[in-house]
N, C-alpha and C. Protein backbone atom coordinates (compact mmCIF):
# COMPACT_ATOMS: atom_id res chain seq x y z
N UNK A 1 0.22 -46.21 40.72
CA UNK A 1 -0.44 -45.89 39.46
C UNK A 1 -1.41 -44.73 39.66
N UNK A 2 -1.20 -43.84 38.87
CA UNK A 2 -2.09 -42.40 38.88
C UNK A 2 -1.86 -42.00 40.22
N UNK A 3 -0.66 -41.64 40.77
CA UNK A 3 -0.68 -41.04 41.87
C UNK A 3 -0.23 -39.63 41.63
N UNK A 4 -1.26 -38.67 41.85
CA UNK A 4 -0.48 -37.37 41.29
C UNK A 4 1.17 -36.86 42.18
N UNK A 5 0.71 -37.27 43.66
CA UNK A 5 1.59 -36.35 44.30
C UNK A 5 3.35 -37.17 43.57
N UNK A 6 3.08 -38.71 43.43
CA UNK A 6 4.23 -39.19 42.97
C UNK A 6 4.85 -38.71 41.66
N UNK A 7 3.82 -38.71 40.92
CA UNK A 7 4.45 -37.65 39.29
C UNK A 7 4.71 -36.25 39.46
N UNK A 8 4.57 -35.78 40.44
CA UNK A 8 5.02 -34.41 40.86
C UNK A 8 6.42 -34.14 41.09
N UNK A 9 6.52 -35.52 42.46
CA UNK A 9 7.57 -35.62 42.94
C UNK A 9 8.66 -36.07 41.63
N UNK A 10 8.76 -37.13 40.89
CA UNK A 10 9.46 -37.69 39.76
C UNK A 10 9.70 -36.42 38.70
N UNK A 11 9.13 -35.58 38.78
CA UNK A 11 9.24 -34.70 37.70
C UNK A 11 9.87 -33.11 37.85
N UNK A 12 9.19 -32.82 39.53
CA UNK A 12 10.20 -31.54 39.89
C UNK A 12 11.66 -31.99 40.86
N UNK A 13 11.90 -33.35 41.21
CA UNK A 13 12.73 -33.49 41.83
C UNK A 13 14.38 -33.53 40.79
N UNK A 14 14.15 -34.24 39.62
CA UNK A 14 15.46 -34.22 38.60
C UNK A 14 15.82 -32.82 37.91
N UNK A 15 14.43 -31.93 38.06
CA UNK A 15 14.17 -30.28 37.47
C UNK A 15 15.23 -29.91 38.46
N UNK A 16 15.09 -30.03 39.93
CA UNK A 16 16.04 -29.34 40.86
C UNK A 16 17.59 -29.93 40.40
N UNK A 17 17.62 -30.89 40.61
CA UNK A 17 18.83 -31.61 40.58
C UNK A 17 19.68 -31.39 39.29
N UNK A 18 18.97 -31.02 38.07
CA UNK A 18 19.38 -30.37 36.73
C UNK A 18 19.88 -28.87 36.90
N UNK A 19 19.01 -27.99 37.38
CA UNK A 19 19.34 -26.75 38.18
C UNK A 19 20.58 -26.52 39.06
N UNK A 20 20.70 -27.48 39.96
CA UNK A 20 21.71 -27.19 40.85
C UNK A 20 23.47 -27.96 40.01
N UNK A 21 23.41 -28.24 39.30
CA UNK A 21 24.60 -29.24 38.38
C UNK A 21 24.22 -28.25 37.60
N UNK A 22 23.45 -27.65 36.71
CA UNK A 22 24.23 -26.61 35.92
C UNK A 22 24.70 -25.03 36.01
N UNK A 23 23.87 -24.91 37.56
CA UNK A 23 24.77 -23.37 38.20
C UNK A 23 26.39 -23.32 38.15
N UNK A 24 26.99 -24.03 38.58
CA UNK A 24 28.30 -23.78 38.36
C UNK A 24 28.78 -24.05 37.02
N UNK A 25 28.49 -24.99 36.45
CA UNK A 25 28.72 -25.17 34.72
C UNK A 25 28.65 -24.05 34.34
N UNK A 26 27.40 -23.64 34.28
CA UNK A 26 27.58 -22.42 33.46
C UNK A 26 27.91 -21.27 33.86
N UNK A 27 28.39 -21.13 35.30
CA UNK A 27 29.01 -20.08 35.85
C UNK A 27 30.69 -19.97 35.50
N UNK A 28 31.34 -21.06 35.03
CA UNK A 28 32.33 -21.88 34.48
C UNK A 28 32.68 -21.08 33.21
N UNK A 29 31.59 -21.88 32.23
CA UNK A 29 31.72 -21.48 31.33
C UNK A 29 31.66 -19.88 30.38
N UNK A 30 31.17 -18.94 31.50
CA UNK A 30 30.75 -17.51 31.67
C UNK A 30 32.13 -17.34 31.44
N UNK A 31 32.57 -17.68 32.86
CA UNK A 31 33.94 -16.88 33.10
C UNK A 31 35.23 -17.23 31.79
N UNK A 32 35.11 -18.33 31.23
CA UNK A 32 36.38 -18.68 30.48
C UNK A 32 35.70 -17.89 29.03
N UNK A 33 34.93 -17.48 28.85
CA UNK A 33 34.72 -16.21 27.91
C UNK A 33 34.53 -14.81 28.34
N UNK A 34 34.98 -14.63 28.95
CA UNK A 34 35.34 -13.05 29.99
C UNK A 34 37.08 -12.65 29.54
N UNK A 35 37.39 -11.79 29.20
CA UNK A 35 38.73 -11.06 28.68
C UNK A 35 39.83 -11.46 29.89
N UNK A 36 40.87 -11.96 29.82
CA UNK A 36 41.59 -12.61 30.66
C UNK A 36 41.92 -11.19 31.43
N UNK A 37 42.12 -11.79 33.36
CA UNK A 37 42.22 -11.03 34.23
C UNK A 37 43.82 -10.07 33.57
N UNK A 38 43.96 -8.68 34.37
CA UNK A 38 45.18 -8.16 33.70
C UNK A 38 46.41 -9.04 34.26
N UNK A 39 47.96 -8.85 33.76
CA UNK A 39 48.91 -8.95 34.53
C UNK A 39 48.98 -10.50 33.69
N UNK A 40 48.14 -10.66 33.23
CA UNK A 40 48.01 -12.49 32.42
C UNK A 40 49.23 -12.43 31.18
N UNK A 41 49.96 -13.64 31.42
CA UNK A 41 50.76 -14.35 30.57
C UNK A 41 50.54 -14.85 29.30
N UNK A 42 50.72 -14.03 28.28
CA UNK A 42 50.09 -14.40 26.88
C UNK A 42 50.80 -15.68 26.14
N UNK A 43 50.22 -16.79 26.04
CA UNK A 43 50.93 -17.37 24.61
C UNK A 43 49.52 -17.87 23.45
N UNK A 44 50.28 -17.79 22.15
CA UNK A 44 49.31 -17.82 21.22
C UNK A 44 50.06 -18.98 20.26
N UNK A 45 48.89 -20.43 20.12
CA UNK A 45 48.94 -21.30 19.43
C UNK A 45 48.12 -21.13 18.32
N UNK A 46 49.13 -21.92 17.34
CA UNK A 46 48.84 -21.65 15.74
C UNK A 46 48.70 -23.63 15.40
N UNK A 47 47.23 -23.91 14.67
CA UNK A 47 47.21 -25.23 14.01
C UNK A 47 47.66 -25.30 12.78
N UNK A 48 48.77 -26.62 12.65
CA UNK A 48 49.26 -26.58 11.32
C UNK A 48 48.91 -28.24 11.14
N UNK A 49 48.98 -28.71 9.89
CA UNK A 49 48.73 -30.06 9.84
C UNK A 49 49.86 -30.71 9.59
N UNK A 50 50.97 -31.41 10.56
CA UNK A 50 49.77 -31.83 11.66
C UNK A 50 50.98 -31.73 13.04
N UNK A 51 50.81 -30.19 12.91
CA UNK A 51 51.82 -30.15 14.43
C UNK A 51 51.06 -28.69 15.03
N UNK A 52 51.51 -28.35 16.32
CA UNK A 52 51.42 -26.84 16.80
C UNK A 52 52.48 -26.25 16.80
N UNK A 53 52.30 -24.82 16.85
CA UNK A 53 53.34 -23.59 16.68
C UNK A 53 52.79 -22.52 17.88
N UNK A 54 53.69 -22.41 18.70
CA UNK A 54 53.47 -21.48 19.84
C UNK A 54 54.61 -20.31 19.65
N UNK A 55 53.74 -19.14 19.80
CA UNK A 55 54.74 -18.17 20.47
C UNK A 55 54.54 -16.97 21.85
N UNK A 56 55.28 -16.70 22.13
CA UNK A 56 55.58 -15.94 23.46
C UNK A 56 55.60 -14.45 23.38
N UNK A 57 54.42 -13.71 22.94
CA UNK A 57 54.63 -12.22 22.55
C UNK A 57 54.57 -11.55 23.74
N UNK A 58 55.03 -12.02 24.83
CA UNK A 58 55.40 -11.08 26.04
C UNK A 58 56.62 -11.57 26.60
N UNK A 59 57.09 -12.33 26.14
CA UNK A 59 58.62 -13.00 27.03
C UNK A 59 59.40 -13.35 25.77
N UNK A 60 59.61 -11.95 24.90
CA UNK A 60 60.85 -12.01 24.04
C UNK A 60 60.21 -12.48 22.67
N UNK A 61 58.77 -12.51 22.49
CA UNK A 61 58.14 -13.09 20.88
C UNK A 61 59.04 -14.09 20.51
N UNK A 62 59.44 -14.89 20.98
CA UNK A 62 59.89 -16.09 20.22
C UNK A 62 59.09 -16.73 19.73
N UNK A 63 59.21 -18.18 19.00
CA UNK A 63 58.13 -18.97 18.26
C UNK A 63 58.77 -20.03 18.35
N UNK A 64 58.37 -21.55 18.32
CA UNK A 64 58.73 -22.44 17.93
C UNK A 64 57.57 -23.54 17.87
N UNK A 65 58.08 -24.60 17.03
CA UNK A 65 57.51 -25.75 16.66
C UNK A 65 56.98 -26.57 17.57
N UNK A 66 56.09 -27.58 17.49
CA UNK A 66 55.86 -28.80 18.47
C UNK A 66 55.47 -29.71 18.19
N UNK A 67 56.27 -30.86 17.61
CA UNK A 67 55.88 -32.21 17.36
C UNK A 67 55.77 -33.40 17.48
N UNK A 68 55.24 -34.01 17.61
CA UNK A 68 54.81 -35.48 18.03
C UNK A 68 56.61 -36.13 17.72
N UNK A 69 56.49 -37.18 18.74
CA UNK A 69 57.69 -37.98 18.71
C UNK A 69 56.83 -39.25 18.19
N UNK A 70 58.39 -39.78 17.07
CA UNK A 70 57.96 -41.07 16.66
C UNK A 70 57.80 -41.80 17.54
N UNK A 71 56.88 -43.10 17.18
CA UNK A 71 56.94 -44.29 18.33
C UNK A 71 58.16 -45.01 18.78
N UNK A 72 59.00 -44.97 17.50
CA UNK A 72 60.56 -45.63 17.59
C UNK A 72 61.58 -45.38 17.87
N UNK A 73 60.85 -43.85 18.38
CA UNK A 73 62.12 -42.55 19.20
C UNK A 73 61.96 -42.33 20.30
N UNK A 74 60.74 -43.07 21.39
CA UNK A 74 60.32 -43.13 22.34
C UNK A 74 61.33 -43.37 23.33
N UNK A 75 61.52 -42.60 24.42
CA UNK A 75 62.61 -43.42 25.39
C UNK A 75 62.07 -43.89 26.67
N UNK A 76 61.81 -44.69 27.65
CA UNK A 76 61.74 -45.43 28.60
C UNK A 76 60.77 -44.25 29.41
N UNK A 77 59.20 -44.30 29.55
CA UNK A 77 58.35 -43.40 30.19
C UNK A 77 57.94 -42.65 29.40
N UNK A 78 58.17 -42.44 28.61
CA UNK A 78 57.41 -41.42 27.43
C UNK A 78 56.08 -42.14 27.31
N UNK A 79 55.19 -40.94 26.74
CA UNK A 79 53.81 -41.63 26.89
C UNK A 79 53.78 -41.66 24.78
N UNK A 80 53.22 -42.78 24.59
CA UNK A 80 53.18 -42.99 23.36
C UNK A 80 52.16 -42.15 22.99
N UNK A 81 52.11 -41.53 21.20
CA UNK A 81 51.11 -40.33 21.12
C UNK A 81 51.16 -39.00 21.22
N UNK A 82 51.62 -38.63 22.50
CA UNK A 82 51.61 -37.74 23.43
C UNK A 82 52.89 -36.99 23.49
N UNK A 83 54.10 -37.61 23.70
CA UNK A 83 55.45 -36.86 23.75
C UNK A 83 55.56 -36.65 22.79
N UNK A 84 56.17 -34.87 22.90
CA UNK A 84 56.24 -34.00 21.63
C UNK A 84 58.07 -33.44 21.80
N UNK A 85 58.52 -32.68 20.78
CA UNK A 85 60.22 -32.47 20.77
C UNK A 85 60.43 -31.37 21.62
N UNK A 86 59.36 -30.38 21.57
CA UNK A 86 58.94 -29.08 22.45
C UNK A 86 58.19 -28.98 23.31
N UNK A 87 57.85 -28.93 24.54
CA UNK A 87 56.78 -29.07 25.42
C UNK A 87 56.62 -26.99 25.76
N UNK A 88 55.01 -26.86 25.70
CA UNK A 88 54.24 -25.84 26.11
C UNK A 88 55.10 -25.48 27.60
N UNK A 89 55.97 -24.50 28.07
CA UNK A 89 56.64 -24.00 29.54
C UNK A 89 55.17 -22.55 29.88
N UNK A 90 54.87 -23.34 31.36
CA UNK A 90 54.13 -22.49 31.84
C UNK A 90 54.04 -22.27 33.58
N UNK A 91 53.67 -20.89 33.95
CA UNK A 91 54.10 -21.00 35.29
C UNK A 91 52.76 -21.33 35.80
N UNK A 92 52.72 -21.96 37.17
CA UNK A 92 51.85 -22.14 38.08
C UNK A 92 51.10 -21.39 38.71
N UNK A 93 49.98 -21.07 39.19
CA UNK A 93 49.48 -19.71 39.91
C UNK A 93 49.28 -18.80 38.92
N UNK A 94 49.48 -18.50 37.96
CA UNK A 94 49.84 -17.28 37.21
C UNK A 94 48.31 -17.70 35.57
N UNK A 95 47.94 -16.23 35.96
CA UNK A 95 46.45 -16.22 34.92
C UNK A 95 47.49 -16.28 33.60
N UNK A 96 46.74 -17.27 32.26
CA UNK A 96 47.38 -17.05 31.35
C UNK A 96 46.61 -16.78 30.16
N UNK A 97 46.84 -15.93 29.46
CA UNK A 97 45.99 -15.46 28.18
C UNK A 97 46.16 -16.61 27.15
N UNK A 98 45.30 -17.25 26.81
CA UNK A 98 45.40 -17.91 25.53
C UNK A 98 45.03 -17.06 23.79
N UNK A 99 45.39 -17.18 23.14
CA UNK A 99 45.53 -16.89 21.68
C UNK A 99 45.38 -18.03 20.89
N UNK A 100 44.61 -18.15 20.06
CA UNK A 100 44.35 -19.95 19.24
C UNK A 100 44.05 -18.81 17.67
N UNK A 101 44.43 -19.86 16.96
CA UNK A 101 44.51 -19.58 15.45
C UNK A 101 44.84 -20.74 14.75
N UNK A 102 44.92 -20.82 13.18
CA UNK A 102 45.32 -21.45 12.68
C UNK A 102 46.05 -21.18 11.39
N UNK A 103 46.56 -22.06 10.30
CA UNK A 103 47.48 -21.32 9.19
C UNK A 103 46.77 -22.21 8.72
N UNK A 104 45.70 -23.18 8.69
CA UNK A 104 45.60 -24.28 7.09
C UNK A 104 43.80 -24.10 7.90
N UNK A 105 43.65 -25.62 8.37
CA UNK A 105 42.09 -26.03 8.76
C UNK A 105 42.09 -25.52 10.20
N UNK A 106 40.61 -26.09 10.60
CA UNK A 106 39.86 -26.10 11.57
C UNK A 106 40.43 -27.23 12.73
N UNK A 107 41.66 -26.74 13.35
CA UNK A 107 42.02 -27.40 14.57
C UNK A 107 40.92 -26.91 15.81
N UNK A 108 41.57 -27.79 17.22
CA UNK A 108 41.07 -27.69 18.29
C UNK A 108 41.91 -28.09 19.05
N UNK A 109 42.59 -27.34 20.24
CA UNK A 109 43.42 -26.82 21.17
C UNK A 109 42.44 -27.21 23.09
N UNK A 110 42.50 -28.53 23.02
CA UNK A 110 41.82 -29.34 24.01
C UNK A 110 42.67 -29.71 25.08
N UNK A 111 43.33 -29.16 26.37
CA UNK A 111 43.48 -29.57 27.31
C UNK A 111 42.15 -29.89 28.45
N UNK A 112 41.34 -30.80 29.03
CA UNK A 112 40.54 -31.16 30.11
C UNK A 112 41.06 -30.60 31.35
N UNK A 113 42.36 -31.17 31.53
CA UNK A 113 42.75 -30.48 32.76
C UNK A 113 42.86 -29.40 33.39
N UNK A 114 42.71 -28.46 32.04
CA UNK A 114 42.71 -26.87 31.97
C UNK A 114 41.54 -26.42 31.85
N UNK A 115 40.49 -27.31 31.49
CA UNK A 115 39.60 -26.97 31.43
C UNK A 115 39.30 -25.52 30.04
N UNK A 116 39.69 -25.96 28.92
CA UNK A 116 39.83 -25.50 27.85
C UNK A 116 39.67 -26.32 26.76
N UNK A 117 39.10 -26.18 25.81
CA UNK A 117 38.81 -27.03 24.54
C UNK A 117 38.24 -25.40 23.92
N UNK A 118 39.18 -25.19 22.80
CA UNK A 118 38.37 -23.93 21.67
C UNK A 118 38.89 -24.41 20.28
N UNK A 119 38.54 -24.06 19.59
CA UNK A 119 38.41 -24.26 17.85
C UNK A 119 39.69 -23.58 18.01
N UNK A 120 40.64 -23.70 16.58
CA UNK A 120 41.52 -23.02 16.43
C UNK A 120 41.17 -22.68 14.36
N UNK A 121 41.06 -21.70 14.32
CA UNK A 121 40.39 -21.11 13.03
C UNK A 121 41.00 -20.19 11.86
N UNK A 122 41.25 -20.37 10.84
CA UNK A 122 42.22 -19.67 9.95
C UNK A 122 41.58 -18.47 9.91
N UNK A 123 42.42 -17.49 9.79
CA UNK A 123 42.20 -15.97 9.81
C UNK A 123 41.21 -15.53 11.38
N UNK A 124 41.08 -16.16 11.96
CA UNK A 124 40.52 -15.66 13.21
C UNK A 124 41.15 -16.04 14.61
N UNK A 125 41.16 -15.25 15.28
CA UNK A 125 41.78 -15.36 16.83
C UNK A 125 40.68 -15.54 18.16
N UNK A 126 40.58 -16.81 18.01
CA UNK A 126 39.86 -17.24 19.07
C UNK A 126 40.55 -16.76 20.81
N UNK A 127 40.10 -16.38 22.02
CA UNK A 127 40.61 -16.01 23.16
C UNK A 127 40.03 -16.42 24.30
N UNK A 128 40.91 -17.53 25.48
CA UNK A 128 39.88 -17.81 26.44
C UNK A 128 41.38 -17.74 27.41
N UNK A 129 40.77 -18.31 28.73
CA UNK A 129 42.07 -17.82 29.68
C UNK A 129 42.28 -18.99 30.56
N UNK A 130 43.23 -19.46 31.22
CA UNK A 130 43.69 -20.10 32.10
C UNK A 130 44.73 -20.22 33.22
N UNK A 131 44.25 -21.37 34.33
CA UNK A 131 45.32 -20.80 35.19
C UNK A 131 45.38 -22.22 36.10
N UNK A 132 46.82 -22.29 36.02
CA UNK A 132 47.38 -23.92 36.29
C UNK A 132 47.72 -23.87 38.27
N UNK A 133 47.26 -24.93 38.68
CA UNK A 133 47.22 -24.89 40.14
C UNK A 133 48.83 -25.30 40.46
N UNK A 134 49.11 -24.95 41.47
CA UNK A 134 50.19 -25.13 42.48
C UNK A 134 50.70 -26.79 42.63
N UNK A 135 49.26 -27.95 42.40
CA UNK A 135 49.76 -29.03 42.15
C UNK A 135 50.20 -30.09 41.00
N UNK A 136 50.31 -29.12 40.21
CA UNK A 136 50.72 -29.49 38.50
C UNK A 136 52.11 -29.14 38.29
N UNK A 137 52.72 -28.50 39.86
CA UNK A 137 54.23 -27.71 39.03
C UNK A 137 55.07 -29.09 39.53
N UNK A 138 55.97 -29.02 38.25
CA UNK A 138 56.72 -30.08 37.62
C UNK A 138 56.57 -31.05 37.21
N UNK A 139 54.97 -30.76 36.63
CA UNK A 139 54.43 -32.40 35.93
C UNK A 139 54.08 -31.71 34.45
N UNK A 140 54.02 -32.93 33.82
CA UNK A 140 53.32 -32.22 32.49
C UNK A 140 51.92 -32.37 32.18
N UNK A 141 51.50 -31.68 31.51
CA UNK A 141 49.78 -31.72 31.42
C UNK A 141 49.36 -32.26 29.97
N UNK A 142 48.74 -32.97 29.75
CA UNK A 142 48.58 -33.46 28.18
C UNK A 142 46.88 -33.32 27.55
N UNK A 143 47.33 -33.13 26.06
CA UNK A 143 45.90 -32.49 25.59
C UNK A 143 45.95 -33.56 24.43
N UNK A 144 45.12 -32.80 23.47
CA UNK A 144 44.98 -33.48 22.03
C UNK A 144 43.91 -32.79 21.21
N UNK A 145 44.76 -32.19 19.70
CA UNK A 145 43.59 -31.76 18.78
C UNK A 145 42.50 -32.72 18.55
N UNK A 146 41.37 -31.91 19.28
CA UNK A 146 39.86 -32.77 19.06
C UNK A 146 39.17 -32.31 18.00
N UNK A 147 39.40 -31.98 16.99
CA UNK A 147 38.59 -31.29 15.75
C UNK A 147 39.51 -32.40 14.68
N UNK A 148 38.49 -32.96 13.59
CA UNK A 148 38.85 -33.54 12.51
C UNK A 148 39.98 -33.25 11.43
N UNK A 149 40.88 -32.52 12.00
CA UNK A 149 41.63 -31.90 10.64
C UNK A 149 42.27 -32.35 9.71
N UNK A 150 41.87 -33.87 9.59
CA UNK A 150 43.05 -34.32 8.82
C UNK A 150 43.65 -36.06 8.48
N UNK A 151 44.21 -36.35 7.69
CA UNK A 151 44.40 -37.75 7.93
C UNK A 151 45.34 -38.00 9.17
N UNK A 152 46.30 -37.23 9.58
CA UNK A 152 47.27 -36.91 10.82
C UNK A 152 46.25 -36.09 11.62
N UNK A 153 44.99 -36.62 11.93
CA UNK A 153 44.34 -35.54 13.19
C UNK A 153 44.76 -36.11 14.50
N UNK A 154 45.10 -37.37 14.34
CA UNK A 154 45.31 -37.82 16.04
C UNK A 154 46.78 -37.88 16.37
N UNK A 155 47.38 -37.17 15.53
CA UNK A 155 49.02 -37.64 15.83
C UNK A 155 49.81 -36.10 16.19
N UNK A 156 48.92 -34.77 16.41
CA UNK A 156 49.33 -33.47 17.18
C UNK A 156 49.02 -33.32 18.95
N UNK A 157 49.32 -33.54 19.67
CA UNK A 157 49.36 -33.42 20.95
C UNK A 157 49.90 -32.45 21.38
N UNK A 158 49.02 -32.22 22.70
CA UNK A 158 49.29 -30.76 23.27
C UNK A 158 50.48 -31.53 24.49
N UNK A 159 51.63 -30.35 24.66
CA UNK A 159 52.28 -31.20 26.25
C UNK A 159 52.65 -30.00 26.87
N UNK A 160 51.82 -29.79 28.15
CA UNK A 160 52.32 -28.43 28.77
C UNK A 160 53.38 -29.05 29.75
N UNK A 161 54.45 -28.39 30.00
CA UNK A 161 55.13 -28.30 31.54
C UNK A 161 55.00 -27.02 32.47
N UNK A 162 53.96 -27.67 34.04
CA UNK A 162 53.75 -26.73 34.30
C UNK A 162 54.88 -26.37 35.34
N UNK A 163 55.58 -24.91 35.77
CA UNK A 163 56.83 -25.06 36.35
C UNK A 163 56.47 -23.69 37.23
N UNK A 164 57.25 -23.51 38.60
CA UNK A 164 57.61 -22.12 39.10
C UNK A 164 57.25 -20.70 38.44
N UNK A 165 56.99 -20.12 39.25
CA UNK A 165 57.51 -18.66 38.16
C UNK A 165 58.64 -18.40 38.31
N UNK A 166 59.67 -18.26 38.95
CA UNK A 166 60.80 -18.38 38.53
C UNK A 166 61.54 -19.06 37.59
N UNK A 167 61.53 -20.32 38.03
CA UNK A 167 62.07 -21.10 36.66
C UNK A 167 61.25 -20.65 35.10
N UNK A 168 60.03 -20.05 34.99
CA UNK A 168 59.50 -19.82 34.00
C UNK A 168 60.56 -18.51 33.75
N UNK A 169 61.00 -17.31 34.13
CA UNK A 169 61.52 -16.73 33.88
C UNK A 169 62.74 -17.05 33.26
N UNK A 170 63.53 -18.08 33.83
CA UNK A 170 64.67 -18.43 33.55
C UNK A 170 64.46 -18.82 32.32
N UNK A 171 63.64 -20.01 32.31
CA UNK A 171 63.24 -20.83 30.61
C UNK A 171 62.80 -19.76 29.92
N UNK A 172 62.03 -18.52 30.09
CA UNK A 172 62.47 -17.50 28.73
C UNK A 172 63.43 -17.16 28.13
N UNK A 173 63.94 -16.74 28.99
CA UNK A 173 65.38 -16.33 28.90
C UNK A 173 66.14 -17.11 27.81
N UNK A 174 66.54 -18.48 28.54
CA UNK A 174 67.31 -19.12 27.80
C UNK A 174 66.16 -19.86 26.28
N UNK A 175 65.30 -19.41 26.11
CA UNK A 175 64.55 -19.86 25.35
C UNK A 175 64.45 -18.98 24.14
N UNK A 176 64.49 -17.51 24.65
CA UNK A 176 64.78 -16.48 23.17
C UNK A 176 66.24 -16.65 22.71
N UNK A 177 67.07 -17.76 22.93
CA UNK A 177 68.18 -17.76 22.33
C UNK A 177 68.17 -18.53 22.10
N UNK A 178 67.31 -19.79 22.27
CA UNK A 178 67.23 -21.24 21.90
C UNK A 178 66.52 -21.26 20.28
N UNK A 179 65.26 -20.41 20.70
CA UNK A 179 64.67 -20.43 19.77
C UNK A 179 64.51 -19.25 18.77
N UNK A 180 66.00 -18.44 18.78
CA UNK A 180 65.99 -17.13 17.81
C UNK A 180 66.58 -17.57 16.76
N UNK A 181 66.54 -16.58 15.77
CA UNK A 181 66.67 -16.72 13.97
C UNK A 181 66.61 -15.69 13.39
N UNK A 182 67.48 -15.27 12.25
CA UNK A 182 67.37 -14.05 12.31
C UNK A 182 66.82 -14.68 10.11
N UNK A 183 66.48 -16.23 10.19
CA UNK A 183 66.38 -16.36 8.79
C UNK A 183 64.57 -16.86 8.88
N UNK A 184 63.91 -17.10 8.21
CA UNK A 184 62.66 -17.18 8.25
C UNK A 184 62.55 -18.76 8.67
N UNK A 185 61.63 -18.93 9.80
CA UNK A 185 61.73 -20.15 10.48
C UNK A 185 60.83 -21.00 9.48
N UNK A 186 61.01 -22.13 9.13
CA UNK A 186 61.03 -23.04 8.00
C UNK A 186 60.08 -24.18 9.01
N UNK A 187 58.63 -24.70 9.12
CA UNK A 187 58.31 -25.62 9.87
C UNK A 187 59.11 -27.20 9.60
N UNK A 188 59.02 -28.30 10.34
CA UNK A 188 59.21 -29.39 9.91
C UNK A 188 58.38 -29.93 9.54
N UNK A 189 58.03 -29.90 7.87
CA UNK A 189 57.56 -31.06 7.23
C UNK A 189 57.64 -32.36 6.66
N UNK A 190 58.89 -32.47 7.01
CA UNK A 190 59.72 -33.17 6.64
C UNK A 190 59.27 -34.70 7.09
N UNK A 191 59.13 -34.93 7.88
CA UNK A 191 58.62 -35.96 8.40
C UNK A 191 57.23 -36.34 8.61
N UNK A 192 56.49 -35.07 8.39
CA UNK A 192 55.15 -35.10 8.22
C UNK A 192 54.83 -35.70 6.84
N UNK A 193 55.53 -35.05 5.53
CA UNK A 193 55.02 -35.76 4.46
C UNK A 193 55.81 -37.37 4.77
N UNK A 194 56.64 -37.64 5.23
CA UNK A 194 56.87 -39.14 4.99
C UNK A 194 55.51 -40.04 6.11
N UNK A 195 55.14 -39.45 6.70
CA UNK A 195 53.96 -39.76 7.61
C UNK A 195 52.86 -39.88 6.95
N UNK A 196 52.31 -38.83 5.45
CA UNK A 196 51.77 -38.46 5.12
C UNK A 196 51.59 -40.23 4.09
N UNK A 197 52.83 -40.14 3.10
CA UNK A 197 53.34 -40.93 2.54
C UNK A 197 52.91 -42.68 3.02
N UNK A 198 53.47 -42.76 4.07
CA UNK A 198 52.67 -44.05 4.53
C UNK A 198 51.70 -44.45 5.02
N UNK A 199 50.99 -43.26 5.24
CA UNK A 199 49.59 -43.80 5.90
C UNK A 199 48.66 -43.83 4.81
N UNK A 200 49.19 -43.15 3.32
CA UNK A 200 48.76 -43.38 2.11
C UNK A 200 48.96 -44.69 1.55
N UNK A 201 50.05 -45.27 1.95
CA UNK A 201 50.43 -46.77 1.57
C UNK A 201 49.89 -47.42 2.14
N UNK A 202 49.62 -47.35 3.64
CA UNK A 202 48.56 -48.07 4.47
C UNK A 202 47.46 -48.36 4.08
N UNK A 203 46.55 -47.32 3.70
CA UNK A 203 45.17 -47.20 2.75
C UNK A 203 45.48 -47.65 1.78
N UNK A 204 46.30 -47.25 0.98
CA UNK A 204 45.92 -48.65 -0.24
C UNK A 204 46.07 -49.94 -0.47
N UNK A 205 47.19 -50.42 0.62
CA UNK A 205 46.58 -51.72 0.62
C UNK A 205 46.01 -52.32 1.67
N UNK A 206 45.51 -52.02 2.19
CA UNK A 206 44.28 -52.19 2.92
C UNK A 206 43.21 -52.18 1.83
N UNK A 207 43.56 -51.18 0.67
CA UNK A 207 42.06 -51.23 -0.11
C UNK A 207 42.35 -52.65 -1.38
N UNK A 208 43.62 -52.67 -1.47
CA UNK A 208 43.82 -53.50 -2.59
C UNK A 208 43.15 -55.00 -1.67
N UNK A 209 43.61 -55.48 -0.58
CA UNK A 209 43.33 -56.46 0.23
C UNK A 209 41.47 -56.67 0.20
N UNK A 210 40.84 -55.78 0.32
CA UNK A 210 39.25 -55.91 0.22
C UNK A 210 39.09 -56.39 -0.95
């Protein structure tokens, strides 16, 4: 009680320990707002409600869709939630430019593992960068829109596969022919409004029941 040297100690010792835990944080966070290194692999995700849209404006501008799999389409290891019809193809080792946007609301484009979480924003192009380690190739990496967008906010999932650079080459390849069109690509809503549809039926009787 009233010991000065002890309130000294209690008070500059957590000051250090706060100091040294946020030098690299924010040395961290410096760098993932710094203009991605050159030679970086661009892809640019678009939030739609309630799926993502990626495209590849350096490996042939293709585009395609990415959406959540039903629960009842699940096959044996699929992670419920999470498995999507398109998975994010990305190479290992290799700096990658991110591009985030949106076409409706205020998504968020949250992988942890990547150490990335940014807003995704209508009419604006958010930009941060990443780069997947050597022990992620041939696994998949999983995210999830963390921003409110929606009555479907928890049912868009991110699913990267991270792969070779070679095989990434290859999967372009066969990917601007997978995913070319020469007619205006049409999203799937289709199943979104019947999604839409019952989780509206859900709520009401749930409300009729109160």
């Amino acid at each position: 009680s009233h010991n000065t040297l002890i309130e000294i100690i209690w008070t500059v010792v957590p000051v250090l320990i706060l100091a040294v835990i946020a030098w690299p944080s924010i040395s961290l966070l410096a760098k993932q707002f710094k203009p991605a290194p050159e030679n970086a692999v661009t892809i640019k995700a678009i939030g739609n409600q309630w799926y993502w849209t990626y495209n590849y404006p350096d490996n042939g501008d293709f585009t395609f869709d990415s959406l959540m799999i039903p629960e009842d389409e699940l096959k044996a290891g699929q992670p419920r939630l999470l498995t999507v019809d398109n998975k994010v193809v990305l190479p290992v080792e290799t700096n990658i430019r991110l591009l985030l946007t949106s076409n409706d609301v205020n998504h968020n484009w949250a992988l942890p593992s990547l150490s990335v979480k940014l807003d995704t924003i209508p009419g604006r192009i958010n930009e941060t960068w990443t780069r997947i380690h050597e022990k992620y190739a041939g696994k998949t990496i999983y995210g999830m829109c963390s921003e409110l967008c929606g009555v479907n906010h928890g049912f868009m999932p991110i699913a990267i596969l991270a792969v070779s650079k070679e095989e990434f080459e290859a999967w372009t390849k066969q990917a601007q022919q997978t995913f070319a069109s020469d007619t205006p690509r049409v999203p799937k809503t289709r199943d979104i409004a019947a999604t839409d549809n019952a989780q509206t039926v859900r709520v009401a009787d749930a409300t009729a029941a109160r």
